[in-house]
Protein backbone atom coordinates (compact mmCIF):
# COMPACT_ATOMS: atom_id res chain seq x y z
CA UNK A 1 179.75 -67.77 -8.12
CA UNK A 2 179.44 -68.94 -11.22
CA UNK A 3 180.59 -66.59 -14.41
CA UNK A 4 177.29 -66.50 -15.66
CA UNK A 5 175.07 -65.90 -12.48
CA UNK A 6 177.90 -63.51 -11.59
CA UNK A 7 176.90 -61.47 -15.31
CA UNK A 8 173.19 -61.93 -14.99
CA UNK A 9 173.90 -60.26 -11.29
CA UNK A 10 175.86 -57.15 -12.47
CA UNK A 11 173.36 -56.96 -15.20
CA UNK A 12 170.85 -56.14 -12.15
CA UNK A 13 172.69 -54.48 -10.61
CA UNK A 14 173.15 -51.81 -13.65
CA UNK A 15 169.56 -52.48 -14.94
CA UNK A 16 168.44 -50.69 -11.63
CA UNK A 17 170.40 -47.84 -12.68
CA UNK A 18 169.29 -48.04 -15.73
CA UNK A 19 165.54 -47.26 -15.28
CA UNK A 20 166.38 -44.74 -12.92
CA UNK A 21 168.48 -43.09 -15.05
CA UNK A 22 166.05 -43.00 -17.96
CA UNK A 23 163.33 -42.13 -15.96
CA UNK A 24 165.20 -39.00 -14.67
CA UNK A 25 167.35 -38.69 -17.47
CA UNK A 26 163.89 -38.10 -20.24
CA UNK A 27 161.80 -35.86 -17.20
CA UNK A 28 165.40 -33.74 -16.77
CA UNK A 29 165.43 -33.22 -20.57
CA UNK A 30 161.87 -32.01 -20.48
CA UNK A 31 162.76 -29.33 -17.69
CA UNK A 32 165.78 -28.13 -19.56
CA UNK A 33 164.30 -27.81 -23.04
CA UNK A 34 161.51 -26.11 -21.70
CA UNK A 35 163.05 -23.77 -19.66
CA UNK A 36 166.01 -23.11 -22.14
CA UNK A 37 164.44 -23.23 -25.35
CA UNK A 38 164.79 -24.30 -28.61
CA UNK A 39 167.47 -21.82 -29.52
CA UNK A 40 169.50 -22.16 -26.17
CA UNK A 41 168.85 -25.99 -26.41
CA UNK A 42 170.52 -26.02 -29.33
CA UNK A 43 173.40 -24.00 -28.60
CA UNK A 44 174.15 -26.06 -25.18
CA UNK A 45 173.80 -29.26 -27.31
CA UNK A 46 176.16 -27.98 -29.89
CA UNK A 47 178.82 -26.68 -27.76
CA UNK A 48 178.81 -30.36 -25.27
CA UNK A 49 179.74 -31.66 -28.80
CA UNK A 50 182.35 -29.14 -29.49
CA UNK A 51 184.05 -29.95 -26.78
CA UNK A 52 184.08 -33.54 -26.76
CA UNK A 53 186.02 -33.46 -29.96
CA UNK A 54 188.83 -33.05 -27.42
CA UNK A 55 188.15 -35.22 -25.21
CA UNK A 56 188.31 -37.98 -27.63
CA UNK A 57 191.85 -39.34 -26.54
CA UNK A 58 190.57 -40.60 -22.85
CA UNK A 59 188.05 -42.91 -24.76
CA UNK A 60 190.75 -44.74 -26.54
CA UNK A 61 193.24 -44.50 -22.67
CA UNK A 62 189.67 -45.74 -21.04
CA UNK A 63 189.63 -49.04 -23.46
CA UNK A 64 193.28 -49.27 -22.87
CA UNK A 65 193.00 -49.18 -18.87
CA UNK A 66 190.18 -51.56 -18.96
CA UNK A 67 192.22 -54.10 -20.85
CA UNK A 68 195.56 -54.08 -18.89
CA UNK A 69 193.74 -54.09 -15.97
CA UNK A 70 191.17 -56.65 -16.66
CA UNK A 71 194.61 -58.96 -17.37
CA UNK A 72 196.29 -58.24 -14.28
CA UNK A 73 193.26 -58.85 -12.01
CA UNK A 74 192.74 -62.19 -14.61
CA UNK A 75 196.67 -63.18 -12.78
CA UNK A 76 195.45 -62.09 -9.66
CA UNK A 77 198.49 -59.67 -9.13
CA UNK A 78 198.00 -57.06 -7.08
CA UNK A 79 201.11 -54.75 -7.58
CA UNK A 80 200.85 -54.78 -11.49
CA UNK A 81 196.89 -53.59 -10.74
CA UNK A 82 197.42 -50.91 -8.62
CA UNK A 83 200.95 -50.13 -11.14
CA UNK A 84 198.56 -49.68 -13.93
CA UNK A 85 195.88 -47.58 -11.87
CA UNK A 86 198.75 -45.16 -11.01
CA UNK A 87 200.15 -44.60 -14.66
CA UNK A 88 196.41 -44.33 -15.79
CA UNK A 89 195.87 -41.54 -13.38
CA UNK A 90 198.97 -39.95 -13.97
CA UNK A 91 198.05 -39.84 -17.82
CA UNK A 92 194.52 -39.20 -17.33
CA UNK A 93 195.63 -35.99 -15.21
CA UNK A 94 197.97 -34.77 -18.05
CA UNK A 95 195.13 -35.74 -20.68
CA UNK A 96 192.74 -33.43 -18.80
CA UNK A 97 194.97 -30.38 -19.05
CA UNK A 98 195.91 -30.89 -22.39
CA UNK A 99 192.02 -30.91 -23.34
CA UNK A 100 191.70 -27.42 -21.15
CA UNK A 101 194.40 -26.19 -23.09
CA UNK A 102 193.36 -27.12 -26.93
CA UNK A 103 189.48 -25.83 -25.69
CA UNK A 104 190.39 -22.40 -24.71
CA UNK A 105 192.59 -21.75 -27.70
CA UNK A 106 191.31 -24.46 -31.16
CA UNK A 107 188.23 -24.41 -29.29
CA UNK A 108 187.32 -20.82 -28.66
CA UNK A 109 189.07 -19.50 -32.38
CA UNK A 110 186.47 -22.55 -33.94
CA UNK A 111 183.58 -21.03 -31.62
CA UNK A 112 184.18 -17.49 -32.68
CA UNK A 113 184.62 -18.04 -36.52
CA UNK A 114 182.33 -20.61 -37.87
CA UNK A 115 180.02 -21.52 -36.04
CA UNK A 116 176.23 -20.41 -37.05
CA UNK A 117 174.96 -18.82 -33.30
CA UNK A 118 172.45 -15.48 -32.74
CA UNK A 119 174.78 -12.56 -32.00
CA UNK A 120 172.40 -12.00 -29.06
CA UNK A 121 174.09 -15.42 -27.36
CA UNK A 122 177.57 -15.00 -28.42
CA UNK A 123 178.00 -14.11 -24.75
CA UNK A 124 176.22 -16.94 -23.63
CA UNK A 125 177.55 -19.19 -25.65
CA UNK A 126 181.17 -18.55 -24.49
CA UNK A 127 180.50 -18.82 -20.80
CA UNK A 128 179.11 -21.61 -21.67
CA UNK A 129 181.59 -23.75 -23.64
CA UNK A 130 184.19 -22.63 -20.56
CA UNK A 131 182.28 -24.15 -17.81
CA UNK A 132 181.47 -27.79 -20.16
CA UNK A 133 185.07 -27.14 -21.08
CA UNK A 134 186.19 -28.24 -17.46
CA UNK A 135 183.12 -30.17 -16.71
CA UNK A 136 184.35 -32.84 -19.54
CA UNK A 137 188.45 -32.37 -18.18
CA UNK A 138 186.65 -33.13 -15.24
CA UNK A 139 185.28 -36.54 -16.24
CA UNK A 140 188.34 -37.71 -18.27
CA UNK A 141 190.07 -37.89 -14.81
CA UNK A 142 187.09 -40.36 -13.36
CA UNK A 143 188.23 -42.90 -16.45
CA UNK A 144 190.50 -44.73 -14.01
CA UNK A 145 188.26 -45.34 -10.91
CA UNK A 146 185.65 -46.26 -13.34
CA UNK A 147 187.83 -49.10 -15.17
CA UNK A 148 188.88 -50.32 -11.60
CA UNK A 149 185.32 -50.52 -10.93
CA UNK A 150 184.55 -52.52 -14.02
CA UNK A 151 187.44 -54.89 -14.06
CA UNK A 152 186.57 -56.05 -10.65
CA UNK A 153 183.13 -56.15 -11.32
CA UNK A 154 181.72 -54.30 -8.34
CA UNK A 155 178.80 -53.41 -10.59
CA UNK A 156 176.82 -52.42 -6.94
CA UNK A 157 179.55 -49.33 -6.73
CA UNK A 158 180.03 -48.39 -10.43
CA UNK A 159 175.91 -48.14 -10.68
CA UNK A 160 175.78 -46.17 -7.77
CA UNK A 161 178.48 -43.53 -9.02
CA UNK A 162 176.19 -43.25 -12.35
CA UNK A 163 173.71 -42.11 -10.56
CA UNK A 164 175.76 -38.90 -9.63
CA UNK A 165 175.87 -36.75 -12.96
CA UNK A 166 171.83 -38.09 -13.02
CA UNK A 167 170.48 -36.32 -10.28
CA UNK A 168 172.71 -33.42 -10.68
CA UNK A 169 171.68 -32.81 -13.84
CA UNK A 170 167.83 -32.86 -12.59
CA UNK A 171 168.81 -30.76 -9.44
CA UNK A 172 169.97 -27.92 -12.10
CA UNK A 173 166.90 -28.38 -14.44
CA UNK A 174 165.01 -27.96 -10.99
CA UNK A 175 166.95 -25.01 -9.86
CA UNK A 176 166.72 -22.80 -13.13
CA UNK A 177 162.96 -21.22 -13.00
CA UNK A 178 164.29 -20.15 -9.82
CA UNK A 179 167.06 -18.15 -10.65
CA UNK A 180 166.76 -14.45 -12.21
CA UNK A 181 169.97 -14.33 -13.96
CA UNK A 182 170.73 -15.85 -17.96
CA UNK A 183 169.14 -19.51 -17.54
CA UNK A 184 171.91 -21.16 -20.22
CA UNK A 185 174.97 -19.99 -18.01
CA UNK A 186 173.34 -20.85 -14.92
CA UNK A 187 172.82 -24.73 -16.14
CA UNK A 188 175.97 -25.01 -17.58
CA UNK A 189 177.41 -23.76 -13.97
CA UNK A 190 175.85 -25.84 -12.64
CA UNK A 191 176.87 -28.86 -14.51
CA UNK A 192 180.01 -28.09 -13.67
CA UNK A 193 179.68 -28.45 -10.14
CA UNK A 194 178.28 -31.58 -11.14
CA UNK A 195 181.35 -32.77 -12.46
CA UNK A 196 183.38 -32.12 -9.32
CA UNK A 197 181.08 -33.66 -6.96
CA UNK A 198 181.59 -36.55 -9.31
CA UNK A 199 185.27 -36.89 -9.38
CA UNK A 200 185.29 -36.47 -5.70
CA UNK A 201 182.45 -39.25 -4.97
CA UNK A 202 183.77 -41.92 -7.48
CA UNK A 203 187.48 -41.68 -6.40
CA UNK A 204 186.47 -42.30 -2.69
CA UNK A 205 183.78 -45.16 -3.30
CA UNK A 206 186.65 -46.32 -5.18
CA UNK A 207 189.45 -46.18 -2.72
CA UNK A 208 186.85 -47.78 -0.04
CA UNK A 209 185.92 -51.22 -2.38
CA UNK A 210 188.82 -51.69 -3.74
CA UNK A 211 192.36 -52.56 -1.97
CA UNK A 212 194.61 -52.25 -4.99
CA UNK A 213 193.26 -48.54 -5.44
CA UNK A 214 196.30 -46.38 -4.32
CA UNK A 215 198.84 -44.44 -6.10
CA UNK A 216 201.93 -45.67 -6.41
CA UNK A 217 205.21 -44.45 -8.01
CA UNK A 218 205.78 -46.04 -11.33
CA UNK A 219 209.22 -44.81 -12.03
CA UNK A 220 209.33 -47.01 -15.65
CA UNK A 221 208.51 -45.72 -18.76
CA UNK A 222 207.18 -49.34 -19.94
CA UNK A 223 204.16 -49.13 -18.54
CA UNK A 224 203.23 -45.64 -19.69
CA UNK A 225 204.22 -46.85 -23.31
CA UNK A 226 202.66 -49.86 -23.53
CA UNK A 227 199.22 -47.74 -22.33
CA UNK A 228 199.93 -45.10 -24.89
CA UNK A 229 201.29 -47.39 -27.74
CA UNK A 230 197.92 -49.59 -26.78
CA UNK A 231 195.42 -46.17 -26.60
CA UNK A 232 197.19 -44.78 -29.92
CA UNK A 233 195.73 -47.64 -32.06
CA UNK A 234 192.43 -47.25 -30.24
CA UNK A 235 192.56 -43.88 -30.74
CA UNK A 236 191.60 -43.78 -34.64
CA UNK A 237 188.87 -45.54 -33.69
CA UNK A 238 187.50 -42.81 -31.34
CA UNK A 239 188.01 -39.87 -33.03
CA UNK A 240 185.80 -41.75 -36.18
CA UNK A 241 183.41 -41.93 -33.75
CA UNK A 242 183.61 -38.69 -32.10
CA UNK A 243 183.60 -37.11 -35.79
CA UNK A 244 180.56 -38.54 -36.81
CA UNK A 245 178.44 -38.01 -33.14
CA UNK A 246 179.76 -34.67 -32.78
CA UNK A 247 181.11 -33.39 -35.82
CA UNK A 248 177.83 -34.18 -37.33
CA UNK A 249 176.24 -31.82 -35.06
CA UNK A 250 178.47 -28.79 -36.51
CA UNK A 251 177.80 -29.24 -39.83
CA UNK A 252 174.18 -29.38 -39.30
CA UNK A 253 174.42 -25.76 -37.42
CA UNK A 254 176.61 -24.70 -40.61
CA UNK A 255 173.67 -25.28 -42.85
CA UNK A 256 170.74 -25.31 -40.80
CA UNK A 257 171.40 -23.46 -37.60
CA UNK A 258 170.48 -23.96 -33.95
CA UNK A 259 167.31 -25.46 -34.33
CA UNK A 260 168.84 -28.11 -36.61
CA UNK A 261 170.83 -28.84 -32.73
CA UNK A 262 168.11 -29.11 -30.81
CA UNK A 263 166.74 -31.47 -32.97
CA UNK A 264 170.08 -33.63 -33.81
CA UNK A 265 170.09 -33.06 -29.63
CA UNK A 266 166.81 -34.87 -28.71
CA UNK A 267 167.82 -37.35 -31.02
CA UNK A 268 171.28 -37.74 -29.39
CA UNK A 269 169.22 -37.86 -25.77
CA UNK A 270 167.28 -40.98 -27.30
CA UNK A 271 170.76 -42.90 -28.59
CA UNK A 272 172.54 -41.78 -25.06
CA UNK A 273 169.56 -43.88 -23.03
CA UNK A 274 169.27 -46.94 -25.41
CA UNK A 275 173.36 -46.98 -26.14
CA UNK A 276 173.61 -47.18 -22.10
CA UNK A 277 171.26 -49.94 -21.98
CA UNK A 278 173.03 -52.02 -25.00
CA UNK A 279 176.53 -51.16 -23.29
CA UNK A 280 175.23 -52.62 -19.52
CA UNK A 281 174.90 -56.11 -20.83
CA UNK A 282 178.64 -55.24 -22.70
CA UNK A 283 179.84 -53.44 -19.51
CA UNK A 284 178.93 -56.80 -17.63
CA UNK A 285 180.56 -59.27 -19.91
CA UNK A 286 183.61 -57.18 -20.64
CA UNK A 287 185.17 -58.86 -17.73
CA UNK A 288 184.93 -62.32 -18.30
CA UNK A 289 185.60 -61.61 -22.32
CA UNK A 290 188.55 -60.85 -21.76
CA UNK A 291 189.72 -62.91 -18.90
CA UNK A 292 188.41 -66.20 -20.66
CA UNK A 293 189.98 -64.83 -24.13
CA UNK A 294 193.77 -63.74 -22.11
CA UNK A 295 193.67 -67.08 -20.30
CA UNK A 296 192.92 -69.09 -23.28
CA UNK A 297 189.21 -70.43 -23.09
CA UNK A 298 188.28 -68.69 -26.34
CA UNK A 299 185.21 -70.95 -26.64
CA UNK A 300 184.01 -69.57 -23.52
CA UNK A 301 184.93 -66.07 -24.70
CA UNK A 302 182.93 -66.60 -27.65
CA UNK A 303 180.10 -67.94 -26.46
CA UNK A 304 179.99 -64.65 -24.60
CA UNK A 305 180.63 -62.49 -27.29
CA UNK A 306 178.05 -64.32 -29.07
CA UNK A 307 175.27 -63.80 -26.46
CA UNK A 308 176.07 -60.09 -25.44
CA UNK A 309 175.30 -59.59 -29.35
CA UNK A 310 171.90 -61.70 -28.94
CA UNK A 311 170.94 -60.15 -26.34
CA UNK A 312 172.12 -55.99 -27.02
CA UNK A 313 169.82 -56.44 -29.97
CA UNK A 314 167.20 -58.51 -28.74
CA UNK A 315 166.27 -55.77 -25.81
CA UNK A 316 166.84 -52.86 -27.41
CA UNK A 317 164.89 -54.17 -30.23
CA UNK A 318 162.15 -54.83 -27.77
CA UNK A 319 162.11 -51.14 -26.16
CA UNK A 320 161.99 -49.30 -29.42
CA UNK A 321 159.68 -50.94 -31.47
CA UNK A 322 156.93 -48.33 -29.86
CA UNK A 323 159.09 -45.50 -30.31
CA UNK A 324 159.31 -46.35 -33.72
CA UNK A 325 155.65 -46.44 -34.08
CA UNK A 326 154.15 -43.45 -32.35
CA UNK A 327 157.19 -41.00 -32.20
CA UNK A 328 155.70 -38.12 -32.45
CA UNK A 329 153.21 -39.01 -29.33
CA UNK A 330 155.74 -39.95 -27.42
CA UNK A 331 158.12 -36.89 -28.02
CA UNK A 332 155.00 -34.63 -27.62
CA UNK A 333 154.06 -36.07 -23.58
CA UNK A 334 157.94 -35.99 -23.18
CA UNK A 335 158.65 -32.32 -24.48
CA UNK A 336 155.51 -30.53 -25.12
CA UNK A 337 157.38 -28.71 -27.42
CA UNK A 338 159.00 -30.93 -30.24
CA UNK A 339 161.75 -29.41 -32.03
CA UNK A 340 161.18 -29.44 -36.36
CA UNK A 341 163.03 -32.81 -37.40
CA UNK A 342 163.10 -34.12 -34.00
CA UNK A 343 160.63 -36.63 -35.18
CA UNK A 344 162.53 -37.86 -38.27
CA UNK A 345 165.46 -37.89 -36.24
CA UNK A 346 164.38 -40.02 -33.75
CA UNK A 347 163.39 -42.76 -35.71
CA UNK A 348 166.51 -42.83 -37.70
CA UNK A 349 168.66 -42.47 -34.72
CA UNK A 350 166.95 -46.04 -33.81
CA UNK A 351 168.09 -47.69 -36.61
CA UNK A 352 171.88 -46.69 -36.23
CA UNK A 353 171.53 -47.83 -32.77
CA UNK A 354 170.18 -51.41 -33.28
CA UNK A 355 172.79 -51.85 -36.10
CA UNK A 356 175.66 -50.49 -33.87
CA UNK A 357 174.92 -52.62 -30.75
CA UNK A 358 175.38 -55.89 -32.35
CA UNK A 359 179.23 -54.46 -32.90
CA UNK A 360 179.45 -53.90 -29.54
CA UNK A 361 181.18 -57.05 -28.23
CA UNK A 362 183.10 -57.65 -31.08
CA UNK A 363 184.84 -53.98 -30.20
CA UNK A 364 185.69 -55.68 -26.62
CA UNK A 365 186.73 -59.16 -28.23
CA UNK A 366 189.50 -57.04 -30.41
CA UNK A 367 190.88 -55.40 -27.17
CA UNK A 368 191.01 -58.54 -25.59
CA UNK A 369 193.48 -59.68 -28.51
CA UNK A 370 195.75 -56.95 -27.74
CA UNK A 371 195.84 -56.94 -31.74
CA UNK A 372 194.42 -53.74 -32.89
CA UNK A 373 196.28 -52.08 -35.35
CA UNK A 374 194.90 -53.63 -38.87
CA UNK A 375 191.01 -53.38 -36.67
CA UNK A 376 191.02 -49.91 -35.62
CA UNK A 377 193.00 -48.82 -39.23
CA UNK A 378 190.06 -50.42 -40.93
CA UNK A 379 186.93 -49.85 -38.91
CA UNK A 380 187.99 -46.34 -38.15
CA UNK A 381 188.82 -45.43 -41.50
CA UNK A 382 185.65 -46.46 -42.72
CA UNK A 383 183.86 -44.71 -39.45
CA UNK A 384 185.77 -41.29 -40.23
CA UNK A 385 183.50 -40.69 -43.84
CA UNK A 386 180.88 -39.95 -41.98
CA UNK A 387 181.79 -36.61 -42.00
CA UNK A 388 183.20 -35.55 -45.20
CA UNK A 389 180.52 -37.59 -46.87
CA UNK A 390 177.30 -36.12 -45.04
CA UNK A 391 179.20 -32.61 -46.10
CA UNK A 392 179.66 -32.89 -49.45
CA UNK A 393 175.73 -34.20 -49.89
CA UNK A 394 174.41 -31.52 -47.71
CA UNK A 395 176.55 -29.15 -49.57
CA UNK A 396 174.70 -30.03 -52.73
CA UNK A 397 171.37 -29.38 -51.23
CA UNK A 398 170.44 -32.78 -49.48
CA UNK A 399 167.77 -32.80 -46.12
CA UNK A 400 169.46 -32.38 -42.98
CA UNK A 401 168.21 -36.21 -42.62
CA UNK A 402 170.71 -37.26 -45.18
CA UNK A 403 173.62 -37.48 -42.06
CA UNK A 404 171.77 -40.46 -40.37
CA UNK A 405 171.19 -42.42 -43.89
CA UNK A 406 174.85 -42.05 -44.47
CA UNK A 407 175.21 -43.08 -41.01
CA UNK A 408 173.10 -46.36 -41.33
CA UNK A 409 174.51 -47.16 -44.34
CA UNK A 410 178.62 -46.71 -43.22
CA UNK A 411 177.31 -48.77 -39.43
CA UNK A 412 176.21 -51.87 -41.71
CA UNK A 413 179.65 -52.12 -43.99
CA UNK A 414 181.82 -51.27 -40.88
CA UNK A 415 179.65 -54.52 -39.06
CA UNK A 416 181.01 -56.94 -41.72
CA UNK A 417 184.17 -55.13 -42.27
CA UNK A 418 184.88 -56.31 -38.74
CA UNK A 419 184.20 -60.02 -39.12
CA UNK A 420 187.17 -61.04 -41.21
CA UNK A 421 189.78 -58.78 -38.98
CA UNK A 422 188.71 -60.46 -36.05
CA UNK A 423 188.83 -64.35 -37.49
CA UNK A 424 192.43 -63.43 -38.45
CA UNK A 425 192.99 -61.86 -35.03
CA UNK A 426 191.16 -63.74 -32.95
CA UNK A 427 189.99 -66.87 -34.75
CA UNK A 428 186.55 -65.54 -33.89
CA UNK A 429 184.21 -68.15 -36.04
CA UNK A 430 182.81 -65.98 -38.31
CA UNK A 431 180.08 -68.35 -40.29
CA UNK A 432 178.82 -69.21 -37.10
CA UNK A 433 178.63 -65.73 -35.43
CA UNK A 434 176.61 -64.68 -39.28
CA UNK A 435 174.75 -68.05 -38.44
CA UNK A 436 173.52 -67.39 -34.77
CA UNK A 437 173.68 -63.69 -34.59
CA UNK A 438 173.14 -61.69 -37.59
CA UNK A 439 170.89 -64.07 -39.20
CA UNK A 440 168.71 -64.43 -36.25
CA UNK A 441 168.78 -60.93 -35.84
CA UNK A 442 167.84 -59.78 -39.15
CA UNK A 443 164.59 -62.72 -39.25
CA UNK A 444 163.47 -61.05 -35.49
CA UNK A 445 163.45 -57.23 -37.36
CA UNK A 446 161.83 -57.39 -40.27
CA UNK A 447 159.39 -60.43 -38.92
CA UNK A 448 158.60 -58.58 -36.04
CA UNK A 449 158.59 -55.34 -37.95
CA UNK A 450 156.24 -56.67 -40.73
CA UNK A 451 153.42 -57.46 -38.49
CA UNK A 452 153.91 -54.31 -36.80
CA UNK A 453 153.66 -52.73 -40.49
CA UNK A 454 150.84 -54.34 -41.69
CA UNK A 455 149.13 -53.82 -38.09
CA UNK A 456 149.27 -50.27 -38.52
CA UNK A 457 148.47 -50.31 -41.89
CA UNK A 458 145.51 -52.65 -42.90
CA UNK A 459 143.38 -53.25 -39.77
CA UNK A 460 141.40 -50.58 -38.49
CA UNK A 461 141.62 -51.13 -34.94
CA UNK A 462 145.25 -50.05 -34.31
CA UNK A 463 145.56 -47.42 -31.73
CA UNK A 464 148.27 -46.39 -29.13
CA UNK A 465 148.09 -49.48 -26.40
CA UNK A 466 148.29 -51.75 -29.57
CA UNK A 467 151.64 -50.23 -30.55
CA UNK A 468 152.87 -49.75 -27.02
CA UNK A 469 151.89 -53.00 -24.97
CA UNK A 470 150.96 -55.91 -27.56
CA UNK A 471 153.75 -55.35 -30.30
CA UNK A 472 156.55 -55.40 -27.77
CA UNK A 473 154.92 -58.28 -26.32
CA UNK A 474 154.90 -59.61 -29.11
CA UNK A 475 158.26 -58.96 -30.34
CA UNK A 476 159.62 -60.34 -26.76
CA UNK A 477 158.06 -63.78 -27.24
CA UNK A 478 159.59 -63.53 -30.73
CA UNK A 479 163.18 -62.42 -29.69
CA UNK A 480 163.01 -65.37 -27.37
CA UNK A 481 162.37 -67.98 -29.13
CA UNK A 482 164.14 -66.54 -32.63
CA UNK A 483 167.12 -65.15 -30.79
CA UNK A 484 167.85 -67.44 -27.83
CA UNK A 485 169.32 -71.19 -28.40
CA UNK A 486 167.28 -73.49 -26.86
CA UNK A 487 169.97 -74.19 -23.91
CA UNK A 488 170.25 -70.42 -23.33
CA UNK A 489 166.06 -70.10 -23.35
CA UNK A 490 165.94 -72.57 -20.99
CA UNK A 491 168.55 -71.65 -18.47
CA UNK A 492 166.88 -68.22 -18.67
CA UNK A 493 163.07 -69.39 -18.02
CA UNK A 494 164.81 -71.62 -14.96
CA UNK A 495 166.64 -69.02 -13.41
CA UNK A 496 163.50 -66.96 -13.49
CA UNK A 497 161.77 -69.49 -11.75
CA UNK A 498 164.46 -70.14 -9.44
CA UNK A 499 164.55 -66.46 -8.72
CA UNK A 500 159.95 -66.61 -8.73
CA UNK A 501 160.23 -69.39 -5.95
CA UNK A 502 163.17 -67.77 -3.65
CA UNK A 503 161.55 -64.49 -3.62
């Protein structure tokens, strides 16, 4: 199979999972927020944020895994694979502990002492950040299975196990008009059973596709180094970014309390479901990026890179376009009761998301270098004033909307900070990447957004099917012929025939 058909293929595979996922996903957040709460929304939003801050380290392992394993499969050598599955566990196991550890003591002093919750739910609130605690340990150990899964490409398998924390999450919703006890620790229980039926699913599914999955002893510190030396680098770059998604969050409930949560928390629901979507078409090219890149067909690699960009943008630009437009009807059939800011949120949220996916496949290009030090110094750096920024302007009295312009604006000079570190790193060619992809890019928004702007503004017949059927219509036959080359629009409209006349 071809590397392309093999993509387009996984991409189905995921895309499947995808609308399920969302589907679920947006009807489970409905159940919870209306049977929480606003308040207790807010609180359970905050404190999953809280305690991601530690488990920021198995991000940068996860990239690291994904990279040395995507290279051994690339040499087709079995012993180094299931080597670096082993170590990877190993680590991941110790990572998991040391994230119990740092919850129940940084974690719980931080809870107590600054954060901005009703006395009333103090109680809640701790059982509460205990039971995520060990539902997110729990997932840091899944990291390995899940990179086997995605550097062979058994998309099928890896969809499947997505669908897990999905409908466990909508079985609790489900289950919490029926219980009499405190609603808040009875979800976040329940999560947490979630999480272990999950470690226990994706592990076997695992073992049962894949032939290199088995422990092994790795008695050499080399490989446990390089992992570490390789995560270390990576790991600026994910504690920028778990400092502005979920640091964010905490200063928001410092100055604005638990309502200022739920809101930043519908928001986050929104960039969750449309950062999945961008990240399938990433999660299915990942492979071959760095295989062609490690075995040297770099023009291959970049064509990829180039394409993942194209087309990350292209759809999410297509999906969002009526979310942009009638936000507040669409978070009023979703939640029946919208959250102050959730609105405003929402639509910035967008933005930061359309401007981040384009980065996406640059972020996998840099790990494919293995040269990530002056990348993830740079990018990171520039990621990690998020925080003290948005606090010093909310601190002089700024909206509570100020964190997602200062979020915009740092997403745009971290996308061109990144161009020049990679064509030093990996001759990536930069003029033509501006050329094809952020040119084309830029002419598809603010075309397609103009005519949705002066739609909505000057002719009296807009209404809600306009804004939700013709303008992403529209802005699909634009991001098709704006976006695509004309080789890559063609071999899409023939494969979609191809695929018309076999079915």
């Amino acid at each position: 199979m071809r590397p392309t058909d093999r993509i387009l293929k996984n991409t189905a595979f995921m895309y499947i999972a995808l609308v399920i996922t969302v589907i679920t996903g947006l009807y489970t957040s409905r159940l919870v927020i209306t049977n929480l709460g606003v308040v207790d929304y807010g609180i359970y939003s905050l404190l999953g944020g809280l305690v991601l801050l530690f488990a920021i380290i198995s991000g940068s392992m996860a990239g690291s895994v994904q990279r040395y394993l995507t290279v051994a499969i690339g040499q087709g050598d079995d012993r180094e694979t299931s080597r670096v599955f082993s170590a990877s566990v190993v680590i991941h196991l110790l990572f998991a502990a040391a994230i119990f550890i740092l919850g129940v003591t940084i974690g719980r002093w931080f809870l107590e002492n600054f954060l901005n919750i009703p006395p009333e739910r103090q109680d809640a609130a701790s059982w509460v950040f205990h039971f995520v605690l060990i539902s997110f340990a729990l997932k840091v150990i899944t990291v390995p299975a899940q990179a086997m899964l995605n550097a062979f490409e058994v998309m099928g398998t890896l969809a499947f196990t997505t669908l897990i924390p999905t409908f466990g999450k909508l079985v609790a919703a489900l289950a919490l008009p029926l219980v009499g006890s405190d609603s808040l620790k009875t979800f976040s229980f329940l999560i947490c059973c979630v999480a272990i039926v999950e470690v226990i699913a994706i592990y076997t599914v695992t073992k049962m596709k894949i032939r290199s999955c088995k422990l092994v002893r790795v008695a050499e510190t080399k490989l446990y180094f390089d992992l570490l030396s390789f995560a270390s680098w990576g790991l600026i770059g994910e504690i920028s970014h778990s400092l502005k998604v979920q640091g964010v969050p905490i200063i928001l409930n410092i100055f604005f309390g638990p309502v200022a949560n739920a809101a930043y928390g519908i928001a986050g629901q929104v960039k969750h479901q449309l950062t999945t979507m961008a990240q399938i078409i990433i999660k299915t090219t990942n492979p071959q990026i760095i295989k062609n890149y490690s075995t040297g067909y770099k023009e291959k690699c970049f064509t990829l890179v180039f394409q993942a960009s194209k087309i990350c943008f292209g759809l999410l630009f297509i999906v969002t376009i009526p979310l942009l437009l009638e936000t507040d009807l669409i978070l009023t059939f979703w939640l029946n009761e919208v959250p102050p800011l959730a609105i405003t949120f929402t639509r910035l949220v967008i933005i930061v998301t359309l401007v981040e996916a384009v980065s996406f496949s640059l972020i996998t290009l840099s790990r494919a270098t293995g040269k990530i030090i002056l990348y993830q110094s740079t990018v990171g750096g520039l990621l990690l004033l998020n925080l003290p920024v948005s606090y010093i302007l909310l601190n002089n009295g700024m909206p509570p909307e100020t964190v997602y312009f200062v979020n915009i604006i740092i997403a745009v000079i971290a996308l061109f900070a990144r161009l020049p570190i990679l064509k030093k790193t990996a001759d990536l060619p930069v003029k033509s990447y501006c050329k094809n992809v952020l040119l084309n890019c830029a002419i598809l928004f603010l075309l397609t957004g103009a005519g949705a702007f002066l739609i909505n503004t000057q002719f009296e017949v807009t209404s809600m099917h306009i804004n939700m059927f013709y303008i992403p219509l529209l802005s699909g036959c634009c991001a098709l012929f704006i976006i695509l080359k004309g080789s890559e629009r063609n071999y899409l409209i023939n494969l979609i025939k191809a695929r018309g006349n076999n079915g």
